[in-house]
C-alpha atoms as a PDB file:
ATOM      1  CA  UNK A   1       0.000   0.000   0.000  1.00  0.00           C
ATOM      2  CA  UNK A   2       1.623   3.203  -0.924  1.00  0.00           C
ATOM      3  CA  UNK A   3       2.011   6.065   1.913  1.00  0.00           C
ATOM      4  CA  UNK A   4      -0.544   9.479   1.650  1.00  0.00           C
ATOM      5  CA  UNK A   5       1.095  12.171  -0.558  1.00  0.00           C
ATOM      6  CA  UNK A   6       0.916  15.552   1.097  1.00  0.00           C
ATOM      7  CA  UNK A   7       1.325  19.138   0.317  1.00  0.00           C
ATOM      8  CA  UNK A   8       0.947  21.923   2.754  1.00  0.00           C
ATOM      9  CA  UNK A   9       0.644  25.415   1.370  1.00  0.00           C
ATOM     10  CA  UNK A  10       0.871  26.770   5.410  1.00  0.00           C
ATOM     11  CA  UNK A  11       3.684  26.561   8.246  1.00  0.00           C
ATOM     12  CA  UNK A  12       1.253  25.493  10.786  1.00  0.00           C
ATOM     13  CA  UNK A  13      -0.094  22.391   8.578  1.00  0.00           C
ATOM     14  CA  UNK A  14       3.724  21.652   7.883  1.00  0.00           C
ATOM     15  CA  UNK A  15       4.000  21.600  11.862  1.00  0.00           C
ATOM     16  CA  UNK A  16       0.886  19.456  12.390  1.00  0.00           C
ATOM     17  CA  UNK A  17       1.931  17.080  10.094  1.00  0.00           C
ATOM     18  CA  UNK A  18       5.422  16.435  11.268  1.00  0.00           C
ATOM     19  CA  UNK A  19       4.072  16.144  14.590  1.00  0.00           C
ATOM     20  CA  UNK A  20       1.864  13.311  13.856  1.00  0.00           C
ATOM     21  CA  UNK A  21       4.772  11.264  12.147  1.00  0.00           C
ATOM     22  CA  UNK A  22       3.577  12.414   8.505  1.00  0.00           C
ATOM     23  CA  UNK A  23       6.850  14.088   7.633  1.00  0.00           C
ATOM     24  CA  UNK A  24       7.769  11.528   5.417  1.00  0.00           C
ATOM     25  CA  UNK A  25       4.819  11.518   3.140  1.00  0.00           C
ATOM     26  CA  UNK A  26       5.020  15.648   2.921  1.00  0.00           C
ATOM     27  CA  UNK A  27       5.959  15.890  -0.687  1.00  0.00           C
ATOM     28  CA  UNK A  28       5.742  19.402  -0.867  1.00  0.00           C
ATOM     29  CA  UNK A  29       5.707  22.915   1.122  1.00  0.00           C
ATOM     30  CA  UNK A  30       5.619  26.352   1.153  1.00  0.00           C
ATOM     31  CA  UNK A  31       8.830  28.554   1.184  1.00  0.00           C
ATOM     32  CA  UNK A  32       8.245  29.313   4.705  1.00  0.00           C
ATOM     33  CA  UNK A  33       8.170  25.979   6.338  1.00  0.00           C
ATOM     34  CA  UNK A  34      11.189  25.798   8.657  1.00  0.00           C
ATOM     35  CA  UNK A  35      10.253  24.160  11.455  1.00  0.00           C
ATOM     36  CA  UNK A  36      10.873  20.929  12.341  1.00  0.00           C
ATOM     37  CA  UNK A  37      14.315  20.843  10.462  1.00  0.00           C
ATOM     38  CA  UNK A  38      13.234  17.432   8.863  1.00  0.00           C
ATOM     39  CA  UNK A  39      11.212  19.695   6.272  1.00  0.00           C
ATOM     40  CA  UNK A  40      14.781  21.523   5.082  1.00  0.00           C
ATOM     41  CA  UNK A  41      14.934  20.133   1.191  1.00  0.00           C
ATOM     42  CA  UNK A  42      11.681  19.327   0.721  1.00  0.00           C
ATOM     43  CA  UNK A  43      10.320  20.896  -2.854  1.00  0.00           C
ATOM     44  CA  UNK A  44       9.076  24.238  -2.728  1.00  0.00           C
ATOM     45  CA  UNK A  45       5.331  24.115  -4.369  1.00  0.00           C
ATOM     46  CA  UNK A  46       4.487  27.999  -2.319  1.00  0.00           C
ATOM     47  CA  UNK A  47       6.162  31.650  -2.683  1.00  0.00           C
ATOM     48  CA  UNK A  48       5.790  34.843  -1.833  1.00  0.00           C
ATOM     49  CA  UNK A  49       5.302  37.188  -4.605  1.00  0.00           C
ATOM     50  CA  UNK A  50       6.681  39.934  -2.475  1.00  0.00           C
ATOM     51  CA  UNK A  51       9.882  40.689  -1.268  1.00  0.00           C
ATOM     52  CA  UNK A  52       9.027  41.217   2.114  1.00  0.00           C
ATOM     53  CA  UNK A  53      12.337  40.140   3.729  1.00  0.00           C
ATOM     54  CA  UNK A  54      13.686  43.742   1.978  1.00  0.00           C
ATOM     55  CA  UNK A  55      10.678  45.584   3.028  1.00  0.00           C
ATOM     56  CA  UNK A  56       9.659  47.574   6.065  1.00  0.00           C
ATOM     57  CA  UNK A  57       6.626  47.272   7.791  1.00  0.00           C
ATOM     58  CA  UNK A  58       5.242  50.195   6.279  1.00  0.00           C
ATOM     59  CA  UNK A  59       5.817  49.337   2.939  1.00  0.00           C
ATOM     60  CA  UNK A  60       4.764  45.555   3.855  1.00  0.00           C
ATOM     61  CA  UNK A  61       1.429  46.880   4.806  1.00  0.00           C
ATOM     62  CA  UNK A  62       1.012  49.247   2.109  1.00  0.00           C
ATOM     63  CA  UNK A  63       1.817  46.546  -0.696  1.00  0.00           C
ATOM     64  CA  UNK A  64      -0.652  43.899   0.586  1.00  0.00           C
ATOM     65  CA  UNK A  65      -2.974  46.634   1.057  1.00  0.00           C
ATOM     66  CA  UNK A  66      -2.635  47.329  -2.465  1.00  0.00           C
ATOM     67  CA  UNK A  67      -2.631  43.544  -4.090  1.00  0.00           C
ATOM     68  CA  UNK A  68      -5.733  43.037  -2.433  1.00  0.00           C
ATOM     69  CA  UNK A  69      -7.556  45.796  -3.482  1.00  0.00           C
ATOM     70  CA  UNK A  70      -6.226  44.677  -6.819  1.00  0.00           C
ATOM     71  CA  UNK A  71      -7.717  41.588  -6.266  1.00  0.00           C
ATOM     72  CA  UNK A  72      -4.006  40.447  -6.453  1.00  0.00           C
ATOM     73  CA  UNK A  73      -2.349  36.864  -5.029  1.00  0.00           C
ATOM     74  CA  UNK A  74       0.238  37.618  -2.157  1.00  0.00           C
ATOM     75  CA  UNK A  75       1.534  33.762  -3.178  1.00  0.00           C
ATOM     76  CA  UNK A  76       2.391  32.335  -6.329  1.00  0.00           C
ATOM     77  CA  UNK A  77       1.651  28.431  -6.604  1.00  0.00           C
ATOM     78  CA  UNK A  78       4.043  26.120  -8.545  1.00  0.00           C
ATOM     79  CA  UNK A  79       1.687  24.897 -10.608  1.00  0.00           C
ATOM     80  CA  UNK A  80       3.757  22.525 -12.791  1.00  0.00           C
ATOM     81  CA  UNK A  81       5.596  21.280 -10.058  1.00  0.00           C
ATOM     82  CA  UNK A  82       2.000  20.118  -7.815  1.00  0.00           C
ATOM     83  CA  UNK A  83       1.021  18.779 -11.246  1.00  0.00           C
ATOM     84  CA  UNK A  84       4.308  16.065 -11.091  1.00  0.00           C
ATOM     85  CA  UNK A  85       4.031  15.919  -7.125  1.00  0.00           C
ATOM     86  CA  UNK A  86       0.520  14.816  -7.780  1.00  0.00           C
ATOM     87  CA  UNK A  87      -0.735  15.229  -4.005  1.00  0.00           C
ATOM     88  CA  UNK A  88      -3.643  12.699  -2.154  1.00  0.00           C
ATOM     89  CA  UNK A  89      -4.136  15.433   0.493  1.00  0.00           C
ATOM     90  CA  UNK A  90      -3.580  19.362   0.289  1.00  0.00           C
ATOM     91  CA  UNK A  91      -3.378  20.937   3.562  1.00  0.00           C
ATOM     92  CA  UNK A  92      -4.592  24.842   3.300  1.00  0.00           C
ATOM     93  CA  UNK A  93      -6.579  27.638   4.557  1.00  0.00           C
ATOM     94  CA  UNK A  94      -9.335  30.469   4.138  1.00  0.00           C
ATOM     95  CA  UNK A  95      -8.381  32.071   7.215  1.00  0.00           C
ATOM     96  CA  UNK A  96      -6.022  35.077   6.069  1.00  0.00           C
ATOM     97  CA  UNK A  97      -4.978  36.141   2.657  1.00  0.00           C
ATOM     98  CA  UNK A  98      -1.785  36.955   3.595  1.00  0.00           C
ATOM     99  CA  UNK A  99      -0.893  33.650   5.830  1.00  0.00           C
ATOM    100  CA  UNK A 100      -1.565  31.732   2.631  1.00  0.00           C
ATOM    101  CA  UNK A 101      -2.924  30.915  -0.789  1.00  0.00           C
ATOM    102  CA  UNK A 102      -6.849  31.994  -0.781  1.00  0.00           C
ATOM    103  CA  UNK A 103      -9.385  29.540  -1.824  1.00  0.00           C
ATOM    104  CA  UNK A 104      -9.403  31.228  -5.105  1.00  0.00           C
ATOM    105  CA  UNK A 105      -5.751  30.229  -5.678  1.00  0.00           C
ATOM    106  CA  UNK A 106      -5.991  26.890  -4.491  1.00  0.00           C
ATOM    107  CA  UNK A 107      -9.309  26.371  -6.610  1.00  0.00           C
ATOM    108  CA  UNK A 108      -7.309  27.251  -9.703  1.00  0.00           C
ATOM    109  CA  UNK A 109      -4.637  24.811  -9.087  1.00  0.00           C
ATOM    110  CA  UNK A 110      -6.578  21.872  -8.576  1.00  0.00           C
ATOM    111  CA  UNK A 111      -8.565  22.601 -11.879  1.00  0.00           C
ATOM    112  CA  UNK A 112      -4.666  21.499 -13.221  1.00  0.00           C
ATOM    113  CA  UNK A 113      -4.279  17.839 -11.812  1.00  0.00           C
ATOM    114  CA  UNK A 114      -5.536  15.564 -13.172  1.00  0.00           C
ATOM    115  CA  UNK A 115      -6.150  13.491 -10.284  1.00  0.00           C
ATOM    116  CA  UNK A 116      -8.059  15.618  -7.363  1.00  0.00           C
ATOM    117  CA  UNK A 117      -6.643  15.631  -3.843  1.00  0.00           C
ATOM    118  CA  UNK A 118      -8.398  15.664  -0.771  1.00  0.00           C
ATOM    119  CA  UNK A 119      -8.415  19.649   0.298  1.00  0.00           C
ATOM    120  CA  UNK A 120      -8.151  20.115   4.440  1.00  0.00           C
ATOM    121  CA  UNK A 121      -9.299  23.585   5.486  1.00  0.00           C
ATOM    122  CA  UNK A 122      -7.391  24.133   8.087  1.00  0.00           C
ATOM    123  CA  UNK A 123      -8.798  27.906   9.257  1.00  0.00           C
ATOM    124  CA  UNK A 124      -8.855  28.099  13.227  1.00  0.00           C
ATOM    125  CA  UNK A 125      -9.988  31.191  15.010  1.00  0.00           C
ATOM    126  CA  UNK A 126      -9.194  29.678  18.784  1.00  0.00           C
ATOM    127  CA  UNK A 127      -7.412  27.009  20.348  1.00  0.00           C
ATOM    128  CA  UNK A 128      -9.854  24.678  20.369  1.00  0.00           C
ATOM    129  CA  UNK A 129      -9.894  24.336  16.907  1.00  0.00           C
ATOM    130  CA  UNK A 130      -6.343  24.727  16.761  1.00  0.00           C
ATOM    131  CA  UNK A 131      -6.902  21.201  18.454  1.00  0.00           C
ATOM    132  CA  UNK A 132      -9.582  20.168  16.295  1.00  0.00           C
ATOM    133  CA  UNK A 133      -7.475  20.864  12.928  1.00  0.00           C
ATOM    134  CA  UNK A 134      -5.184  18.467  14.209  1.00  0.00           C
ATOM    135  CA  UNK A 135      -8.026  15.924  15.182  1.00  0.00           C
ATOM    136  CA  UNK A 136      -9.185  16.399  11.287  1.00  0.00           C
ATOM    137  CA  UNK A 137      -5.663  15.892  10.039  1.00  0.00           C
ATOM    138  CA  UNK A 138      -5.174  12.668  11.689  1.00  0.00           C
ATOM    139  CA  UNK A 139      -8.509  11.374  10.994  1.00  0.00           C
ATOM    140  CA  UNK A 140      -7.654  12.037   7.616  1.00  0.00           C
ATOM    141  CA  UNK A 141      -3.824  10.341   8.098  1.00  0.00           C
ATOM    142  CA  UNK A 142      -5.009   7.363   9.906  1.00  0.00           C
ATOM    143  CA  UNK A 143      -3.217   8.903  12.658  1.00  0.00           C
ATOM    144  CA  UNK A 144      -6.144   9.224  15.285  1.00  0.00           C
ATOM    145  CA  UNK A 145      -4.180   8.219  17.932  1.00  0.00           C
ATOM    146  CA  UNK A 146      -1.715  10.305  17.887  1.00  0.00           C
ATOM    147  CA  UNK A 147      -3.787  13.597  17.370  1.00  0.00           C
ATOM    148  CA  UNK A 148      -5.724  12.931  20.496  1.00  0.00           C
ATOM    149  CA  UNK A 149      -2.512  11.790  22.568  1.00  0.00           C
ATOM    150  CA  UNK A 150      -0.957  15.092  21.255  1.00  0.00           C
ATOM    151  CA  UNK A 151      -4.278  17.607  22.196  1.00  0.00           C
ATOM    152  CA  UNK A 152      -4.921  15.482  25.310  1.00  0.00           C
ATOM    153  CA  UNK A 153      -1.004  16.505  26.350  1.00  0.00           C
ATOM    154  CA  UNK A 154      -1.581  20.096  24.817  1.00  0.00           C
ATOM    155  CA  UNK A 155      -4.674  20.589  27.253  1.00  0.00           C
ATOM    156  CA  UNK A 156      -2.950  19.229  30.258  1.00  0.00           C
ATOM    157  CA  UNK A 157      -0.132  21.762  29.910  1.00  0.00           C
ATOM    158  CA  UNK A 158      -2.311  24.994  29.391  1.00  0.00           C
ATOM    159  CA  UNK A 159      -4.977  23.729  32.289  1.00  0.00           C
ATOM    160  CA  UNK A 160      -1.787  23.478  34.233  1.00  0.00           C
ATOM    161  CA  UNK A 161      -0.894  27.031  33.397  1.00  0.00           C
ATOM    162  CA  UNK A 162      -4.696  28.204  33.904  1.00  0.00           C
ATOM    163  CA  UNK A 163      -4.978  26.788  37.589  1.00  0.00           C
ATOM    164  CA  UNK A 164      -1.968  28.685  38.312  1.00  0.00           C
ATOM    165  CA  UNK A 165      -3.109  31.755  36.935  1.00  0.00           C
ATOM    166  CA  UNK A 166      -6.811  31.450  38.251  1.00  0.00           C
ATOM    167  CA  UNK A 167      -5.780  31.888  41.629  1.00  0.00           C
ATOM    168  CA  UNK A 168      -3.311  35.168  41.203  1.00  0.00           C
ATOM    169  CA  UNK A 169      -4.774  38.463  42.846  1.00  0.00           C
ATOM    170  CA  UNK A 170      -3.801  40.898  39.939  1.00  0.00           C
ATOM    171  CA  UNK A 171      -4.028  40.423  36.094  1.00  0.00           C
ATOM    172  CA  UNK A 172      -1.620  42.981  34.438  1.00  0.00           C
ATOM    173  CA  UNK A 173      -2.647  44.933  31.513  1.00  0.00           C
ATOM    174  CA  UNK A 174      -1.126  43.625  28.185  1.00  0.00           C
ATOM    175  CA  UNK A 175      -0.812  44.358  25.098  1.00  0.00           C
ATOM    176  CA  UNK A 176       0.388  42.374  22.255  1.00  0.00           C
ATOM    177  CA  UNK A 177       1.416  43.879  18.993  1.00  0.00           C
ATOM    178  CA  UNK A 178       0.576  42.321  16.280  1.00  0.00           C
ATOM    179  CA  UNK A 179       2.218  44.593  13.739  1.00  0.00           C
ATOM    180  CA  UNK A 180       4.093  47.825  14.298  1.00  0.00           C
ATOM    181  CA  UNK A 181       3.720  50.058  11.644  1.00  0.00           C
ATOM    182  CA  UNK A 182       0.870  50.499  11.050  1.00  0.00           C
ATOM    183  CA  UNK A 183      -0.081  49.664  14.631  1.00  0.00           C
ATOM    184  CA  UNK A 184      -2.475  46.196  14.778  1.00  0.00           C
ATOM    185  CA  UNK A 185      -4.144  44.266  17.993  1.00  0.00           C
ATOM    186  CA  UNK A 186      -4.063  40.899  18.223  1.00  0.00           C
ATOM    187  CA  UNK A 187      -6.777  38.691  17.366  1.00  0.00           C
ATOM    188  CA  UNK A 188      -7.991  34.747  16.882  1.00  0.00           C
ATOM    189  CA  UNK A 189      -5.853  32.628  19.208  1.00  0.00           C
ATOM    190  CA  UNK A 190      -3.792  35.193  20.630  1.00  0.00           C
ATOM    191  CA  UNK A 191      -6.327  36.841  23.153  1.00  0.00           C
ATOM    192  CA  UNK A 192      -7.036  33.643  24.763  1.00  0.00           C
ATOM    193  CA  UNK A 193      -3.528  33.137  25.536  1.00  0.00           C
ATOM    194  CA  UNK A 194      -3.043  35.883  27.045  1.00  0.00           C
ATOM    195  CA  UNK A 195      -6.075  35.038  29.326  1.00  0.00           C
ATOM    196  CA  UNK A 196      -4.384  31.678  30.333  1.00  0.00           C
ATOM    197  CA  UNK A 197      -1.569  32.900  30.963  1.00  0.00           C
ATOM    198  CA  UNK A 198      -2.857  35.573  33.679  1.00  0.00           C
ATOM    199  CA  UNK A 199      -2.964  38.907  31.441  1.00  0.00           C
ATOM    200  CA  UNK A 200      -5.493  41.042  30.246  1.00  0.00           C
ATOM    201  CA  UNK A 201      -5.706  42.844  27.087  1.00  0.00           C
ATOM    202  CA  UNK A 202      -8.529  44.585  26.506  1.00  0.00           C
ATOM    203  CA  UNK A 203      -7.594  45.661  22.695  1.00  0.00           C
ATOM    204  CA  UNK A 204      -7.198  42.568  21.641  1.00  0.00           C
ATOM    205  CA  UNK A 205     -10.351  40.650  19.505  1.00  0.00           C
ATOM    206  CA  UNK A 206     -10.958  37.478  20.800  1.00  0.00           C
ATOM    207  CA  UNK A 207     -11.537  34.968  17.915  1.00  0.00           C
ATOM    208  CA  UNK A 208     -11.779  37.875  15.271  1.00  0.00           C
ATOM    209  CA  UNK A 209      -9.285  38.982  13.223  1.00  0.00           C
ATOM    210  CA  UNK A 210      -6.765  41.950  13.941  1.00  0.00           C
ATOM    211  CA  UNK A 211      -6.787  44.864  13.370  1.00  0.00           C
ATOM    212  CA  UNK A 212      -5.729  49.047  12.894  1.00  0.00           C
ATOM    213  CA  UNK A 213      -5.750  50.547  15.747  1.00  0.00           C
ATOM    214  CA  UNK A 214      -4.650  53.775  16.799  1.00  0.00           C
ATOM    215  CA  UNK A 215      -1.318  54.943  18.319  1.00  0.00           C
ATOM    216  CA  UNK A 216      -3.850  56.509  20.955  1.00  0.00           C
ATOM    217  CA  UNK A 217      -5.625  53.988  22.279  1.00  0.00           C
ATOM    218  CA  UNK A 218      -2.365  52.199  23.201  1.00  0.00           C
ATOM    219  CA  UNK A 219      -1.840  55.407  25.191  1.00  0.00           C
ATOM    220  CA  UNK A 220      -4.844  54.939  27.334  1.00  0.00           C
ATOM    221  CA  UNK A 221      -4.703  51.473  27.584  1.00  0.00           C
ATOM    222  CA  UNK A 222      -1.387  51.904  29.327  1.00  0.00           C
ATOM    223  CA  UNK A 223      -0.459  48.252  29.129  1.00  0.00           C
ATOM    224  CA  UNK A 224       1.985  47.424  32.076  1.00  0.00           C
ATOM    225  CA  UNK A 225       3.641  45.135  29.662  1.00  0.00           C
ATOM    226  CA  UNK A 226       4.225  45.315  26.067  1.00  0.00           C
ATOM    227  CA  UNK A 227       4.556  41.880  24.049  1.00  0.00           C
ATOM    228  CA  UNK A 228       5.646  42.683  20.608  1.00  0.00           C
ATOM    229  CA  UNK A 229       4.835  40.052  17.748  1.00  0.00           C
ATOM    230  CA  UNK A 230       4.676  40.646  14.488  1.00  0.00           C
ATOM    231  CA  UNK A 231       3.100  37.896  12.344  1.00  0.00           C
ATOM    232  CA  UNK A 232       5.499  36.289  10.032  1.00  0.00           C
ATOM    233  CA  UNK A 233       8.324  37.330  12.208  1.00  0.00           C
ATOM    234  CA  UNK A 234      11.065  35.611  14.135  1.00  0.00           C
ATOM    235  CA  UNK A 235      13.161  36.580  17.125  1.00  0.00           C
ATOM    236  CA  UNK A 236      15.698  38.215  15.209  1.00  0.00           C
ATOM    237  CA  UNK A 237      13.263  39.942  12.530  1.00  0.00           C
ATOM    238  CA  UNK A 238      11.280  41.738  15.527  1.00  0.00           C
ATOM    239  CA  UNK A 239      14.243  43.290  17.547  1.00  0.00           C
ATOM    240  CA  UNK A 240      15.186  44.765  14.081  1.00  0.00           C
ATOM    241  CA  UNK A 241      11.492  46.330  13.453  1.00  0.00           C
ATOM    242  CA  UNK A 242      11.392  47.506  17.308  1.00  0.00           C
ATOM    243  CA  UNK A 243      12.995  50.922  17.145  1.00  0.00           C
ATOM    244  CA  UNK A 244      10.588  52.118  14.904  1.00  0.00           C
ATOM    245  CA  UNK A 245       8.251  52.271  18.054  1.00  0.00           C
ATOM    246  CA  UNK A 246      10.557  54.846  19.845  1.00  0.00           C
ATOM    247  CA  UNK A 247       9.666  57.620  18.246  1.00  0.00           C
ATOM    248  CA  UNK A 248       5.791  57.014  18.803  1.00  0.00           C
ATOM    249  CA  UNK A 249       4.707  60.182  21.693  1.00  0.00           C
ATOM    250  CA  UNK A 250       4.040  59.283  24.920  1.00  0.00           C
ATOM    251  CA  UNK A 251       6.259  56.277  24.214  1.00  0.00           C
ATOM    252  CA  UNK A 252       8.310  56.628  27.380  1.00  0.00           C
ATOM    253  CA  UNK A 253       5.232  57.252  29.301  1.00  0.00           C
ATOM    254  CA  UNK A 254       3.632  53.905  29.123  1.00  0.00           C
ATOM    255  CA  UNK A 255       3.839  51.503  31.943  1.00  0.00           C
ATOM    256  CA  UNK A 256       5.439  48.456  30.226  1.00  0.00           C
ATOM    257  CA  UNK A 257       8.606  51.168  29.418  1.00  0.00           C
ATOM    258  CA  UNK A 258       8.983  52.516  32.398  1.00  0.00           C
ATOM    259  CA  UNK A 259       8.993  49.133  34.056  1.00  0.00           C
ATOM    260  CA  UNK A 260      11.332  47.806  31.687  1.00  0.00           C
ATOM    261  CA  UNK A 261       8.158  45.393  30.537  1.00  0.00           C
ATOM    262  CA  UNK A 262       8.913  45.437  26.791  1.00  0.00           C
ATOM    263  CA  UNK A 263       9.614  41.955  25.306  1.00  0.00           C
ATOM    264  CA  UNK A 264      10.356  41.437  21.494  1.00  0.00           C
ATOM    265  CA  UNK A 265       9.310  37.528  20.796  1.00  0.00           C
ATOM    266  CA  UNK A 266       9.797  34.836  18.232  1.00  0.00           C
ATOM    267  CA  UNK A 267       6.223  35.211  16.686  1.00  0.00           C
ATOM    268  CA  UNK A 268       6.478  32.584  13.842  1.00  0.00           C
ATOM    269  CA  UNK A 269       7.518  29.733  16.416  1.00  0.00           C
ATOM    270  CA  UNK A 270       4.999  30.612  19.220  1.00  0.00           C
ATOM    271  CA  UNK A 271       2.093  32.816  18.338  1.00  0.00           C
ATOM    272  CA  UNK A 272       1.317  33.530  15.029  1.00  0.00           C
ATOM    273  CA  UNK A 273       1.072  29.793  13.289  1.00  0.00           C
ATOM    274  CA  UNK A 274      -1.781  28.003  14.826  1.00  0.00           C
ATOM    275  CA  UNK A 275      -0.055  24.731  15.165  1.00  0.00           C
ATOM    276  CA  UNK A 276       1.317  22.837  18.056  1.00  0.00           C
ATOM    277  CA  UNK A 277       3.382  25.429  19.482  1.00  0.00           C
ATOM    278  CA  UNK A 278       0.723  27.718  20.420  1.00  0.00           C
ATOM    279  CA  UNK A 279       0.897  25.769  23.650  1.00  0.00           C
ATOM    280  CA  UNK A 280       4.507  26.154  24.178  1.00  0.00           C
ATOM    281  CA  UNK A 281       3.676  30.329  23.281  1.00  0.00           C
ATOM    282  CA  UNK A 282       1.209  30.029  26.224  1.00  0.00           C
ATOM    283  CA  UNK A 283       3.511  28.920  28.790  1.00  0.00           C
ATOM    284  CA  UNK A 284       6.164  31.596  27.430  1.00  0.00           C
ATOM    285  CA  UNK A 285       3.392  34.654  27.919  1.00  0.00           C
ATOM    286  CA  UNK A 286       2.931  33.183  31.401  1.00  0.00           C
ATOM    287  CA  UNK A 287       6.222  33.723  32.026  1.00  0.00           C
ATOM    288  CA  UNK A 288       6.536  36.904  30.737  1.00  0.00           C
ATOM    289  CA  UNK A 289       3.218  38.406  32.408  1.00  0.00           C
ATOM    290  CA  UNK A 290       4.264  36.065  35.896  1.00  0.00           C
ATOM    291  CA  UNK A 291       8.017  35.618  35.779  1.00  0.00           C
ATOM    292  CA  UNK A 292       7.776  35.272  40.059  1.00  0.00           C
ATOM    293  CA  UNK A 293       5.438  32.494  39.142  1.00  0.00           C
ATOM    294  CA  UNK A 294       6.530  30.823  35.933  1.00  0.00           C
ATOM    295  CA  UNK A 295      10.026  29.633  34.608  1.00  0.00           C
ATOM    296  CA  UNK A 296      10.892  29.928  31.187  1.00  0.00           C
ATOM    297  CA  UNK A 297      12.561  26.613  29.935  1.00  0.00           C
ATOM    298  CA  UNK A 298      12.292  26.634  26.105  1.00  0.00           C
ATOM    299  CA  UNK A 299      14.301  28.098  23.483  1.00  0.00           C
ATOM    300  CA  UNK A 300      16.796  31.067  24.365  1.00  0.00           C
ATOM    301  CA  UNK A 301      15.931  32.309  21.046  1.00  0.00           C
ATOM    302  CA  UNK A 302      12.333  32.503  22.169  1.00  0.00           C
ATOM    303  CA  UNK A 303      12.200  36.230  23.392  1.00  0.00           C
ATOM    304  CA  UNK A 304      14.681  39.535  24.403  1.00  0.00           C
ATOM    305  CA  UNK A 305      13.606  42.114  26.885  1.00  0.00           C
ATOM    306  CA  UNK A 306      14.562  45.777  26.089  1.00  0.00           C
ATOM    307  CA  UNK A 307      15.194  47.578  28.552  1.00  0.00           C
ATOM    308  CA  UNK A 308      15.643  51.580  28.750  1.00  0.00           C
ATOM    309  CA  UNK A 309      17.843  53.936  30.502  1.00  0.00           C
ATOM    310  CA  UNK A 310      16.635  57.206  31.682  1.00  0.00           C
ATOM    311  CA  UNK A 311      18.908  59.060  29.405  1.00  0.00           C
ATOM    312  CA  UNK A 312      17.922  57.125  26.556  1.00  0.00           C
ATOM    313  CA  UNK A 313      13.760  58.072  27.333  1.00  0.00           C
ATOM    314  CA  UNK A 314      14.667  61.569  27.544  1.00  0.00           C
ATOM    315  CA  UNK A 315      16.346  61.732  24.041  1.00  0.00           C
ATOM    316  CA  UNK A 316      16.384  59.025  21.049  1.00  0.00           C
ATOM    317  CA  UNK A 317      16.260  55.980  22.956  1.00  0.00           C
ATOM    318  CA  UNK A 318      18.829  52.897  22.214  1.00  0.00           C
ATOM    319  CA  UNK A 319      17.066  49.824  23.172  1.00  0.00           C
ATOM    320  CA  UNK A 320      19.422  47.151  24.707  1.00  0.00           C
ATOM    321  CA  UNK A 321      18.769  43.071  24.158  1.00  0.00           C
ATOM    322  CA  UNK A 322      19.116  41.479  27.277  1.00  0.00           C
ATOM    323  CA  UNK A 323      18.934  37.495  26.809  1.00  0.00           C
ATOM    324  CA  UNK A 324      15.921  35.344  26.710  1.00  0.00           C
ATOM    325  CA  UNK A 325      16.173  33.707  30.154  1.00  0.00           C
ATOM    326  CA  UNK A 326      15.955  35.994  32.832  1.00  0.00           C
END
């Protein structure tokens, strides 16, 4: 019997699949997909059509803006190549345009093989069905067991976090930054992690999508601690894009600053795909929000706090990195 073909035009269904032991029958992925490292090599079927690793997050923002207007893909599928890769199962999403191909896209490529594929919609707003994408991947895999075994363990370790949290006299005021310039609130997933993990932020939208928001209404939020995650980003990609954010008034009067509460975070790994890491992101919030409470023992490469001297508030401020473990 041969093995299930499968091509994932998203991270997170790349992450899913590897870990239910499919990694070996992913045939194809998207340019993106770099996590686990057994996916390094694999053929490319996905691309950006921008060059966003050249481009700020203005002009980011302004260009997708523009494409979709347009009524313009943000992805350009190799069509030629899924023709000769000649998938069982395609693993995609309606969720967000610019996380992935759009149903539009993905329609058009199928109406090219002549063999048609199983299509999973994988488009989760919370972490439940976060949870149930992976219960509909392995249903589809013949890997059951091992979806359950991995959301029953995923459950255990945020209700673990939760308890914690449940009983703590004071939930700070958050916020986490979605994108910086323009600025965006979180949204989906991302609000209920924060509520796990013992913060409250009340811009976020809680299994809706982000948003604009204004500069403002950070201001009178006055979050006593700043998470900063731009989707699509890594570690190293955020504390680049941070000192835009200095020059925004009333910056050095928010809490999170003046505490020295400002943490730039690996977004890609823990926040921003909805795949099995979201869990992992969970427990690093809680340790960010609670740091008397939790330990941090993942990746050093996970986050950097910035911290702020008084000279630097009063004039241009120069951020300094201090490591991810505290």
């Amino acid at each position: 019997m041969t093995s299930t073909r499968i091509v994932s035009f998203l991270p997170s269904a790349t992450e899913m699949a590897c870990a239910l032991g499919l990694g070996d029958q992913l045939v194809g992925i998207t340019h993106e997909c770099d996590y686990p490292s057994e996916v390094k090599g694999k053929p490319i079927v996905v691309r950006n059509v921008l060059p966003i690793e050249k481009m700020s997050q203005t002009e980011i923002d302004a260009a997708v803006t523009q494409r979709m207007r347009d009524g313009l893909s943000l992805y350009q599928v190799d069509e030629e190549l899924l023709q000769e890769l000649a998938p069982d199962i395609i693993l995609t999403q309606d969720l967000c345009q610019v996380c992935a191909p759009s149903g539009n896209e993905v329609t058009q490529a199928l109406n090219l093989l002549p063999k048609k594929p199983q299509i999973l919609w994988l488009t989760p707003k919370s972490l439940e069905e976060i949870f149930d994408n992976l219960r509909e991947l392995g249903q589809a895999t013949g890997r059951v067991k091992a979806a359950e075994e991995l959301i029953a363990a995923g459950r255990v370790r945020l209700e673990k976090v939760a308890s914690v949290t449940r009983t703590l006299p004071q939930r700070p005021r958050v916020f986490c930054m979605e994108w910086l310039d323009p600025v965006y609130c979180s949204g989906h997933w991302m609000p209920e992690m924060v509520e796990i993990a013992g913060g409250v932020d009340s811009l976020a939208r809680k299994g809706a999508d982000s948003v604009r928001i204004l500069w403002n209404d950070v201001l009178e939020w006055a979050p006593e601690i700043l998470i900063i995650t731009p989707c699509g980003f890594n570690l190293g990609q955020v504390v680049e894009q941070t000192p835009q954010l200095f020059n925004n008034p009333g910056w050095s009067d928010l809490p999170a600053v003046g505490n020295g509460r400002v943490y730039a975070v690996d977004a890609n790994s823990y926040f921003a795909r909805p795949g099995p890491r979201v869990v992992e992101g969970t427990e690093l919030l809680a340790h960010l929000i609670h740091p008397e409470v939790f330990e941090w023992e993942g990746s050093r490469e996970a986050f950097q706090r910035i911290e702020f001297s008084n000279a630097d508030l009063r004039a241009s401020p120069s951020p300094v990195f201090l490591e991810g473990r505290q």
